[in-house]
N, C-alpha and C. Protein backbone atom coordinates (compact mmCIF):
# COMPACT_ATOMS: atom_id res chain seq x y z
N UNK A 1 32.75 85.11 -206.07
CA UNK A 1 32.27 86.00 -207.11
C UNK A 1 32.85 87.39 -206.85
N UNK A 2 33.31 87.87 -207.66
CA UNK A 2 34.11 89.66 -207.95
C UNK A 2 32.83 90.04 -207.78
N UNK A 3 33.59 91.92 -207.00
CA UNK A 3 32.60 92.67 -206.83
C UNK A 3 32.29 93.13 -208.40
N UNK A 4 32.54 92.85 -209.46
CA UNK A 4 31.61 93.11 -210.70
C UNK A 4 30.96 92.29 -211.47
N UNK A 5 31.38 91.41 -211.08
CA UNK A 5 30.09 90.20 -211.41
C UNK A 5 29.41 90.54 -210.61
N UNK A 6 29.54 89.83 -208.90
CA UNK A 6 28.25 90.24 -208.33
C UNK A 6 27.18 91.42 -208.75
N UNK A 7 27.34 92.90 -208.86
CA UNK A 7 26.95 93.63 -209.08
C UNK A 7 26.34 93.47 -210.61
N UNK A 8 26.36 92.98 -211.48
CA UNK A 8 25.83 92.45 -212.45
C UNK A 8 24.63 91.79 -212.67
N UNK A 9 25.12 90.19 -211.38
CA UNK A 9 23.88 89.71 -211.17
C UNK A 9 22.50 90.15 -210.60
N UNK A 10 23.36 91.36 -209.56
CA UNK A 10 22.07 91.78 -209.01
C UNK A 10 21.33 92.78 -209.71
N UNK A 11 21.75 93.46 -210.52
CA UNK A 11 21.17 94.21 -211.56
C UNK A 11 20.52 93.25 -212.30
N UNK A 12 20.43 92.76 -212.79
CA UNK A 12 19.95 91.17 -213.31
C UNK A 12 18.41 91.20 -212.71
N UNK A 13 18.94 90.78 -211.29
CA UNK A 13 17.58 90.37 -210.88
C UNK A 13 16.54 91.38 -210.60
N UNK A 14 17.53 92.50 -210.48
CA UNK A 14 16.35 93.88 -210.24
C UNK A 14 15.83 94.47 -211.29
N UNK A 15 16.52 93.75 -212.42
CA UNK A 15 15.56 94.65 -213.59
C UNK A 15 14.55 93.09 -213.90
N UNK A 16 14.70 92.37 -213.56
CA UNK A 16 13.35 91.51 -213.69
C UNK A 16 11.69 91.72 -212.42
N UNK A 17 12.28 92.68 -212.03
CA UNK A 17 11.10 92.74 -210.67
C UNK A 17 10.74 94.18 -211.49
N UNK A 18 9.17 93.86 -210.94
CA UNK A 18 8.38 94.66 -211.24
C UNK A 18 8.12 96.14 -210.11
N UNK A 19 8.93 96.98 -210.21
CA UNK A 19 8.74 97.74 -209.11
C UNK A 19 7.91 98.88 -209.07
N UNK A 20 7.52 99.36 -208.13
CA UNK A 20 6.22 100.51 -207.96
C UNK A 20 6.60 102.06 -208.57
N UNK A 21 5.85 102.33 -209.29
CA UNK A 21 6.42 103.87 -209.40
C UNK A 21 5.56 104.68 -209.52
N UNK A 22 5.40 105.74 -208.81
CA UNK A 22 6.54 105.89 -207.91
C UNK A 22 6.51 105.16 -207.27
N UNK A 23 8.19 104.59 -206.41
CA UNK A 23 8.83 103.77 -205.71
C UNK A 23 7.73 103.40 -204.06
N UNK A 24 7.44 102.48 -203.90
CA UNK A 24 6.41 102.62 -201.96
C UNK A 24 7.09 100.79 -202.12
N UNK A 25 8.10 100.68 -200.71
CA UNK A 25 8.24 99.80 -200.45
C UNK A 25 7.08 98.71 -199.84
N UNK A 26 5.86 99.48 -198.97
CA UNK A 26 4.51 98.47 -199.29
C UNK A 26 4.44 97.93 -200.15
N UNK A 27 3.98 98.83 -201.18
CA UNK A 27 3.44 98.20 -202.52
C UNK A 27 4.32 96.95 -202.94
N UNK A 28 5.57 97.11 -203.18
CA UNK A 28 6.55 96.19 -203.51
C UNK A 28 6.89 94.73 -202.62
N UNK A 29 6.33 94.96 -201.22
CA UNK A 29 6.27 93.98 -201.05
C UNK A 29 4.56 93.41 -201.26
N UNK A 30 4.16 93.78 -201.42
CA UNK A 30 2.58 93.09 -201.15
C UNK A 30 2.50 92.83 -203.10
N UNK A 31 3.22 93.17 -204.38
CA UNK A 31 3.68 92.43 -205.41
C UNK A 31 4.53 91.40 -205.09
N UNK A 32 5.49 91.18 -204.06
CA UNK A 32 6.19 90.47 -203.72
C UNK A 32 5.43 89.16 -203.80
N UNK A 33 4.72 89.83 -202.06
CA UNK A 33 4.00 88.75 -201.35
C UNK A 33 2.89 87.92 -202.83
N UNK A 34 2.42 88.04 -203.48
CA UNK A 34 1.49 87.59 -204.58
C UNK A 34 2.30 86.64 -205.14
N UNK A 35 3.48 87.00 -205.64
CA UNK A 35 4.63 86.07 -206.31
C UNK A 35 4.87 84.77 -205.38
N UNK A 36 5.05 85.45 -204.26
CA UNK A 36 5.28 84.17 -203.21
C UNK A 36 4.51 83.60 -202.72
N UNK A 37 3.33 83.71 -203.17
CA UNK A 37 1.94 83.02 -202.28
C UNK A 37 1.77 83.00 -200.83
N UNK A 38 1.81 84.09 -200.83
CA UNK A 38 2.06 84.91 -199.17
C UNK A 38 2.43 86.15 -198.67
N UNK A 39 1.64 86.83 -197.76
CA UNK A 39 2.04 88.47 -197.62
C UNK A 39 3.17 88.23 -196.90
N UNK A 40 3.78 89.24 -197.64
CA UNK A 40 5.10 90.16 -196.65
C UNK A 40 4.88 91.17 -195.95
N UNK A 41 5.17 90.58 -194.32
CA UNK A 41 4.42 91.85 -193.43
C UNK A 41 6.10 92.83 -192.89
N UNK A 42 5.46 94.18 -192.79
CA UNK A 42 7.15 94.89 -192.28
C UNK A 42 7.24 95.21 -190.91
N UNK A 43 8.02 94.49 -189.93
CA UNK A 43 7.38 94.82 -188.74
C UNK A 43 8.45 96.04 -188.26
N UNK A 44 8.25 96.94 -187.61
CA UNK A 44 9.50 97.79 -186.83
C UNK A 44 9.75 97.38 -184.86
N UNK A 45 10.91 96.87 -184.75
CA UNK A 45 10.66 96.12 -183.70
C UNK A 45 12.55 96.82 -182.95
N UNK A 46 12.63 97.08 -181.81
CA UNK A 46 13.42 97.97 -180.96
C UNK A 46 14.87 96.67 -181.00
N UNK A 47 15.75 96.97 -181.34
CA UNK A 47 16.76 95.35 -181.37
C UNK A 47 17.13 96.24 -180.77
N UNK A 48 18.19 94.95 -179.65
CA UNK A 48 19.76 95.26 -179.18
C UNK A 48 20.66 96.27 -179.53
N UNK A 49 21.85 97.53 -179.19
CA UNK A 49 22.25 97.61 -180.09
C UNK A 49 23.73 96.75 -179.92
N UNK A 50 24.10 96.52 -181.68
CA UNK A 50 25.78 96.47 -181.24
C UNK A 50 25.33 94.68 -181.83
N UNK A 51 23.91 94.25 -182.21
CA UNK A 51 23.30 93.12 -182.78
C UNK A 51 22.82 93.24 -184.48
N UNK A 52 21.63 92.24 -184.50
CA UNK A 52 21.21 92.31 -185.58
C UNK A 52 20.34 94.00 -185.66
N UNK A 53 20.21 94.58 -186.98
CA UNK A 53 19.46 95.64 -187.34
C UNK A 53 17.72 95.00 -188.09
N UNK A 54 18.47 93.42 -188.43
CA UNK A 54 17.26 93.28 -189.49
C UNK A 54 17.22 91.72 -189.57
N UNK A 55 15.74 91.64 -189.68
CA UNK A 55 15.72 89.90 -189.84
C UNK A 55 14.39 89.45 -190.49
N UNK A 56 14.82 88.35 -191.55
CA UNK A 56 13.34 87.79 -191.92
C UNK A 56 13.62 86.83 -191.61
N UNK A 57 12.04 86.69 -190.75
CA UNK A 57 11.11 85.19 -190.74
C UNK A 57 10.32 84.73 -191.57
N UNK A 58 10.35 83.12 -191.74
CA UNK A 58 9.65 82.72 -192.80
C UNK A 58 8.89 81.72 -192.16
N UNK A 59 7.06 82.12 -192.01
CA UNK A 59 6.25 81.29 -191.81
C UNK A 59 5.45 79.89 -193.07
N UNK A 60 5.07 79.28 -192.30
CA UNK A 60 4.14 78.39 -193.65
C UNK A 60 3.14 79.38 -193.89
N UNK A 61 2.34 80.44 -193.14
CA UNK A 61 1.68 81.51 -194.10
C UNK A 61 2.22 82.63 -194.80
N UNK A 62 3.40 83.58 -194.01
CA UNK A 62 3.77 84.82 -193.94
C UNK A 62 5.28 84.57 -194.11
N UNK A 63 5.76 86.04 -194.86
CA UNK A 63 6.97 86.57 -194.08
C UNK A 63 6.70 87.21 -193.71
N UNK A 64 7.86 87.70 -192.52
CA UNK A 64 7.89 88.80 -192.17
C UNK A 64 9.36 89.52 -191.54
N UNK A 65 9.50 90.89 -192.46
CA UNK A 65 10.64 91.80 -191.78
C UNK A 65 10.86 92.50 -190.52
N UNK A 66 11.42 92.03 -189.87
CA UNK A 66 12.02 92.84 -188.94
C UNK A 66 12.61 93.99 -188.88
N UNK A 67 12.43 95.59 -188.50
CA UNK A 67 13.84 95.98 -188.96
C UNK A 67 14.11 96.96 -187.96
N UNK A 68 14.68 97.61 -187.27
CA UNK A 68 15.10 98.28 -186.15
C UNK A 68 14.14 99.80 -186.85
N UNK A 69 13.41 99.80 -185.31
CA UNK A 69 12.57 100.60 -185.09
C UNK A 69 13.33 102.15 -184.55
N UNK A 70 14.50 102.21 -183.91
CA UNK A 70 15.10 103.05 -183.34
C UNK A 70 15.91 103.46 -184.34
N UNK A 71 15.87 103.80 -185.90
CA UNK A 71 16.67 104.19 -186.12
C UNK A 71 15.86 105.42 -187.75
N UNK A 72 17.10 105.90 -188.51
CA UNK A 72 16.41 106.93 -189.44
C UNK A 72 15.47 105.95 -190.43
N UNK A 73 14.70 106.53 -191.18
CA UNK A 73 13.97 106.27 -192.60
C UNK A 73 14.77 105.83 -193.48
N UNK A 74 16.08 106.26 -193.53
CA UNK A 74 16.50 105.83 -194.76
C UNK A 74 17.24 104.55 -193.89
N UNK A 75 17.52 104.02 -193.29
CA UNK A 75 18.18 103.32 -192.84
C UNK A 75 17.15 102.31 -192.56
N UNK A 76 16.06 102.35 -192.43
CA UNK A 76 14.81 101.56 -192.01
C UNK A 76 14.76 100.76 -193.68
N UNK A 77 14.87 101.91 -194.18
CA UNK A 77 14.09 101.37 -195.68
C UNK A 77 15.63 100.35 -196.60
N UNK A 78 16.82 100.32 -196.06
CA UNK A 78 17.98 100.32 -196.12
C UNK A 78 17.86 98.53 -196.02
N UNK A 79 17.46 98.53 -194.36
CA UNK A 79 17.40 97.51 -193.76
C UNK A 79 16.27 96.70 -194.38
N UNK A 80 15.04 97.38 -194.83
CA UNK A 80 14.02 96.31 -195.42
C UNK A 80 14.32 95.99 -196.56
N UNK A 81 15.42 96.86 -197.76
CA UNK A 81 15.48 96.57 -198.91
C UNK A 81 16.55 95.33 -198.47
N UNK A 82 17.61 94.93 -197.76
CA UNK A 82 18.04 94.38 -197.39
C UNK A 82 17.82 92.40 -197.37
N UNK A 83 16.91 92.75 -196.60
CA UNK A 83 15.92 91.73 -196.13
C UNK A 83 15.15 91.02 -197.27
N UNK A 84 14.72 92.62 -198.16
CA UNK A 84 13.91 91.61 -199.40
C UNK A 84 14.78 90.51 -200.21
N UNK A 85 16.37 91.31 -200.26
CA UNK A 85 16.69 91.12 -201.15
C UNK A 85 17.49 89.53 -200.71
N UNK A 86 17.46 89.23 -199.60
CA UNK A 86 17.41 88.22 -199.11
C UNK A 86 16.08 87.03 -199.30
N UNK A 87 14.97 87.50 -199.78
CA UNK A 87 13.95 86.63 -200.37
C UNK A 87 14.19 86.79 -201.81
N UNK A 88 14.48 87.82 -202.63
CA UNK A 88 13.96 87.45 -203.95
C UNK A 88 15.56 86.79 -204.46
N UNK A 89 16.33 86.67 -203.67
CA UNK A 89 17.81 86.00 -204.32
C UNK A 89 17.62 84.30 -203.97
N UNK A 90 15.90 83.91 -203.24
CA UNK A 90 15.70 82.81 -202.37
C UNK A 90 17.26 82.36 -201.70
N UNK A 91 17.54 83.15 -200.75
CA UNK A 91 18.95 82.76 -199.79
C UNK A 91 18.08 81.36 -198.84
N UNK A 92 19.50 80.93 -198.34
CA UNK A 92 18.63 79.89 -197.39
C UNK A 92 18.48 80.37 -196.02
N UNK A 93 17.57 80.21 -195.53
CA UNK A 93 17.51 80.83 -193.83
C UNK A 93 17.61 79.97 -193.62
N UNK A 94 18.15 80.15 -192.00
CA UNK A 94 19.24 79.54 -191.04
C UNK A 94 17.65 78.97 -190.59
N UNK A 95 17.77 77.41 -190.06
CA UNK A 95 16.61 76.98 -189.51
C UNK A 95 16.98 77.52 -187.56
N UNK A 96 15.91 78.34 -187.03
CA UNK A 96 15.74 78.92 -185.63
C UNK A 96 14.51 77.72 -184.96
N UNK A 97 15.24 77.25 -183.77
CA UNK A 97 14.13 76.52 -182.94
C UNK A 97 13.46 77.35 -182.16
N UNK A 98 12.48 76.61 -181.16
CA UNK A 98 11.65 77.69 -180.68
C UNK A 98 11.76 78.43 -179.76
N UNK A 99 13.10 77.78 -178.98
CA UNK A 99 13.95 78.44 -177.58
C UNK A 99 14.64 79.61 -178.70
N UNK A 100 15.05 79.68 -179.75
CA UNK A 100 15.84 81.03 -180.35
C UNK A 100 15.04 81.98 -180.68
N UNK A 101 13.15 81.27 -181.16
CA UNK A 101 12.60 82.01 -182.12
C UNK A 101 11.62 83.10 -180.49
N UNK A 102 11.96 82.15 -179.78
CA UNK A 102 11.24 83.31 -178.51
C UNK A 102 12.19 84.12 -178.04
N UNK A 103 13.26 83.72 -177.93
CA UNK A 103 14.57 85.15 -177.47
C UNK A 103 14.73 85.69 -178.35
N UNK A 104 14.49 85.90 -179.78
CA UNK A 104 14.61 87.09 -180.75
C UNK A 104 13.34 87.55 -181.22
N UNK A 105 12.07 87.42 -180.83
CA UNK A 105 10.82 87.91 -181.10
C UNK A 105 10.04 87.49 -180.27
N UNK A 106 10.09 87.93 -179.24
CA UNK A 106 9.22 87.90 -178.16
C UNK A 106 7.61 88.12 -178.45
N UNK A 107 7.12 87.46 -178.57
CA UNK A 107 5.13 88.00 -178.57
C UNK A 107 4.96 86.86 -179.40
N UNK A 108 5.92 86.90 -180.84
CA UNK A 108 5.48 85.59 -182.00
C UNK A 108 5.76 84.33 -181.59
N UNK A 109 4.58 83.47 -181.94
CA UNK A 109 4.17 81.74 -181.41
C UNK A 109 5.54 81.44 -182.46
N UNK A 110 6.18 80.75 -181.47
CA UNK A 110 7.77 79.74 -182.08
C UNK A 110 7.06 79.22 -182.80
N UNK A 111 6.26 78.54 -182.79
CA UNK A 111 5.74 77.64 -183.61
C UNK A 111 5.53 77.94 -185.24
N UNK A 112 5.16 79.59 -185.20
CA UNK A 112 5.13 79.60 -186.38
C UNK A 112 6.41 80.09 -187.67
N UNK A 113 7.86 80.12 -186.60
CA UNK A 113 8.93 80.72 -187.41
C UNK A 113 9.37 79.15 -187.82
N UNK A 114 9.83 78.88 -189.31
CA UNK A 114 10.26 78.09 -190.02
C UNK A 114 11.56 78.83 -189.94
N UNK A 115 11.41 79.43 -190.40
CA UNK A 115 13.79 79.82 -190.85
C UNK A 115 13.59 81.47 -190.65
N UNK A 116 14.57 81.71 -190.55
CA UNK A 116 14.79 83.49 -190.15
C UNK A 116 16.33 83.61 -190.53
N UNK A 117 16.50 84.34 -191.26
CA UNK A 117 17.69 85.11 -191.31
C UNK A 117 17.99 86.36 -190.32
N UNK A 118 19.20 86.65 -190.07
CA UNK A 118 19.23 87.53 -189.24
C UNK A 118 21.11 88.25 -189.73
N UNK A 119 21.28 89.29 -190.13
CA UNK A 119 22.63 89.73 -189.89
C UNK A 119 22.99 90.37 -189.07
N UNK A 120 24.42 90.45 -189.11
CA UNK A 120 25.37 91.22 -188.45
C UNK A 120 26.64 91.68 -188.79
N UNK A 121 26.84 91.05 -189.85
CA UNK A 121 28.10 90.84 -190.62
C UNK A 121 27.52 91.32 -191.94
N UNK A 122 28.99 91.01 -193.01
CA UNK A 122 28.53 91.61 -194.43
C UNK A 122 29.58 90.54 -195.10
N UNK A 123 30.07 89.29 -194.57
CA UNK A 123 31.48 88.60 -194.50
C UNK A 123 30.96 87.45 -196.02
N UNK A 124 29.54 87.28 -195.12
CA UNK A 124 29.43 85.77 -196.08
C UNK A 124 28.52 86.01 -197.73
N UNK A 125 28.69 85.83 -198.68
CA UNK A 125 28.40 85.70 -199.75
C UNK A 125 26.90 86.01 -199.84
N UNK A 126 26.05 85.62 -199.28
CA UNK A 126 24.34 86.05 -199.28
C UNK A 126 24.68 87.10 -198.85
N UNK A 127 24.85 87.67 -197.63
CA UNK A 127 24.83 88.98 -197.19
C UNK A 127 25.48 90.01 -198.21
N UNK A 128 26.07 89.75 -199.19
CA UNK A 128 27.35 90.69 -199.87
C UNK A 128 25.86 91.17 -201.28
N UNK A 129 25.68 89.78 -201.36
CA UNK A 129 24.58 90.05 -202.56
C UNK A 129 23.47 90.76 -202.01
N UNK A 130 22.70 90.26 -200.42
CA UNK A 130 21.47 91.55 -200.23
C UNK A 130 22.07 92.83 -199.80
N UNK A 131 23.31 92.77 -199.57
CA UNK A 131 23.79 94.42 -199.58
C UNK A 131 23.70 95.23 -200.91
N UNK A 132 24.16 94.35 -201.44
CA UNK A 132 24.28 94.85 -203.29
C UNK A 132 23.07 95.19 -203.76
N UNK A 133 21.79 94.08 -203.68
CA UNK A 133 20.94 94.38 -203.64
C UNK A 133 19.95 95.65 -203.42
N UNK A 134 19.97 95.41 -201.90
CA UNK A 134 19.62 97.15 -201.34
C UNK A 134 19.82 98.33 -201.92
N UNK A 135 21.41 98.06 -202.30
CA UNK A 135 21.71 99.60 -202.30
C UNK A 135 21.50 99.84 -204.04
N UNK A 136 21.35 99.28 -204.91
CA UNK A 136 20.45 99.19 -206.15
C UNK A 136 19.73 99.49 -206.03
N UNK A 137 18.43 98.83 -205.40
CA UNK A 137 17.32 98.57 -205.41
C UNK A 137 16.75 100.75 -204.35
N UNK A 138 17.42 100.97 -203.48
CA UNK A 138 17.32 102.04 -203.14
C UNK A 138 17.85 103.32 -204.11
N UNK A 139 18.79 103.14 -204.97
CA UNK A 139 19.55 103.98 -205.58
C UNK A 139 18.14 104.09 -207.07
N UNK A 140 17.84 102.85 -207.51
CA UNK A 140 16.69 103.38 -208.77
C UNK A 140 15.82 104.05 -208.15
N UNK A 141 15.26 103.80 -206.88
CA UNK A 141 14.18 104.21 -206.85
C UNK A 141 14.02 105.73 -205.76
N UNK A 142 15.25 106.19 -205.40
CA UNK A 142 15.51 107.43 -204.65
C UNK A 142 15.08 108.32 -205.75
N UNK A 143 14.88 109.72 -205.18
CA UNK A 143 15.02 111.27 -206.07
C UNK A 143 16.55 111.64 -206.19
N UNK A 144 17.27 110.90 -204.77
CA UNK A 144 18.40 111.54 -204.97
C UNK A 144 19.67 110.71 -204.79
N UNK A 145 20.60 110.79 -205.83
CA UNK A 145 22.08 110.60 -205.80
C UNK A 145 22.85 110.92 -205.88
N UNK A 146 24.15 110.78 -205.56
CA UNK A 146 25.22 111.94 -205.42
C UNK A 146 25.56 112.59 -206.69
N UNK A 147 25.16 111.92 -208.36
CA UNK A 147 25.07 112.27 -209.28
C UNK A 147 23.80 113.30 -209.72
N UNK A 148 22.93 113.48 -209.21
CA UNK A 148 21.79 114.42 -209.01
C UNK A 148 21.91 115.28 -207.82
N UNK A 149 22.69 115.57 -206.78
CA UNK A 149 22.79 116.34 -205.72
C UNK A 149 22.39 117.62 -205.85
N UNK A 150 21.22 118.03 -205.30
CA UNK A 150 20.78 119.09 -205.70
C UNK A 150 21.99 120.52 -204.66
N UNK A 151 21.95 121.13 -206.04
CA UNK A 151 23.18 121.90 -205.88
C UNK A 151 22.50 123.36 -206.55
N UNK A 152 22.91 124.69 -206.54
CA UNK A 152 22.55 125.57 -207.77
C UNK A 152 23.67 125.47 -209.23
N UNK A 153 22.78 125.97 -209.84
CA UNK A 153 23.03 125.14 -211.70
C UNK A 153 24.55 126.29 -211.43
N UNK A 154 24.20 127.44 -211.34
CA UNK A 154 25.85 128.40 -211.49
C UNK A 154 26.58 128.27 -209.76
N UNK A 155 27.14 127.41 -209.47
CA UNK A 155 27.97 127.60 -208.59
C UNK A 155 28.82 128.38 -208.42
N UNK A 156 29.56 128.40 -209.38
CA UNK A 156 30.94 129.45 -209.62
C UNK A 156 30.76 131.01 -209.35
N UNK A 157 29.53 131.02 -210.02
CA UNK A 157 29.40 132.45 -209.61
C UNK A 157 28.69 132.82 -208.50
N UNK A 158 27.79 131.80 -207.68
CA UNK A 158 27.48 132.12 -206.08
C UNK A 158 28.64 131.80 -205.54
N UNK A 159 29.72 131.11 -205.79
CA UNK A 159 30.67 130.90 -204.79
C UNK A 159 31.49 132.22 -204.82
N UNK A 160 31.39 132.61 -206.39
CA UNK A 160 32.80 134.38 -206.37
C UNK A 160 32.08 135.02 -205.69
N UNK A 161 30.14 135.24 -205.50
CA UNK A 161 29.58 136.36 -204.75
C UNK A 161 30.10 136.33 -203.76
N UNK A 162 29.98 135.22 -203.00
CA UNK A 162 29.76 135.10 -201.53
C UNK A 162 31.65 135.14 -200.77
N UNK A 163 32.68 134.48 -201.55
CA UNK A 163 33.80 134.81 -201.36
C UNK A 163 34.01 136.59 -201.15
N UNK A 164 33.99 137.48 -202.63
CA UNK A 164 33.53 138.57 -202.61
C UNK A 164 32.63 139.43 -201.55
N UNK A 165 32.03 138.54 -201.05
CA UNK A 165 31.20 139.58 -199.93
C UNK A 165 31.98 139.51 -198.42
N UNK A 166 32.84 138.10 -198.24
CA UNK A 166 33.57 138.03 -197.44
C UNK A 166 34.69 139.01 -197.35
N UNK A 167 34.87 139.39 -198.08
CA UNK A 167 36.42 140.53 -198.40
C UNK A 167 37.98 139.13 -198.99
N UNK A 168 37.33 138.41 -199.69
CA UNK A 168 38.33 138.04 -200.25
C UNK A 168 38.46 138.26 -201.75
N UNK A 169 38.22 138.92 -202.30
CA UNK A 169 37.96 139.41 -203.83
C UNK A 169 37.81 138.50 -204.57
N UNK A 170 37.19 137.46 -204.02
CA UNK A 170 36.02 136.30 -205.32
C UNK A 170 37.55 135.61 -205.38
N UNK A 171 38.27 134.97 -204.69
CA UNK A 171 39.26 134.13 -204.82
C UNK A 171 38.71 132.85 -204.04
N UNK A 172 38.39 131.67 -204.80
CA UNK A 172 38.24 131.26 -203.81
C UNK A 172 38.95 129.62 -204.89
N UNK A 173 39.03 128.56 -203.80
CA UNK A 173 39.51 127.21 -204.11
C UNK A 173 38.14 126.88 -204.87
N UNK A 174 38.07 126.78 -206.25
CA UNK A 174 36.93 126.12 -206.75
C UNK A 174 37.36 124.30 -207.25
């Protein structure tokens, strides 16, 4: 699939979801979780680096996100839009046994991880779409985009002041 189809479809699916507004990735998942007959819990959990950033598990009660605890907000929220978008595209998770599901989540009973996705890559076709995803799904619901960059409305003429005050007589590369 072209990067403009893809990007199509996923617009597609994001204007069929009902999203919070204002935007609270809680909220959106716990509408999620209702759809799916099951809460979506968000956990923040310290990964490797130079590994995965983000991973869902899928219990017979719960999901739940993983997403690197060591890193910014927007990148947190980056990584969970990520992840969702890996449930609402229903991708298939990789089935994890219980020797994998205890070396990548230490504390949670193996018993209860059914499938977990996990990336690292952006190579294979699911991953391309919850990237696409994300960054949609973050871009409607931000204050800010590089098309809104809050800037002042007269540039031109704070830029001649401030050139001008430098001693270059308001010459400047606009």
């Amino acid at each position: 699939m072209g990067k403009t189809a893809l990007r199509r479809r996923c617009e597609r699916i994001l204007s069929g979801l009902d999203l919070p507004e204002p935007f609270d990735i809680d909220e959106l998942c716990q509408r999620l979780g209702e759809q799916r007959g099951r809460p979506i819990h968000l956990v923040p959990i310290e990964l490797p680096p130079g590994g995965a950033c983000g991973m869902w598990a899928s219990t017979a009660h719960f999901d739940a996100i993983f997403y690197q605890a060591n890193t910014s907000p927007l990148h947190q929220a980056h990584i969970q839009a990520h992840e969702i978008g890996h449930m609402i595209c229903d991708h298939s998770a990789i089935p994890v046994d219980g020797a994998g599901a205890a070396l990548l989540l230490p504390g949670l009973d193996p018993a209860l991880v059914r499938h977990m996705m996990e990336r690292t890559d952006y190579t294979g076709r699911e991953e391309r779409e919850a990237e696409v995803l994300a960054s949609l799904l973050l871009e409607r619901t931000s204050s800010w985009t590089p098309r809104r960059a809050n800037r002042p409305p007269d540039v031109k003429s704070i830029t001649h002041r401030l050139m001008r005050s430098l001693g270059h007589g308001g010459q400047a590369n606009q």
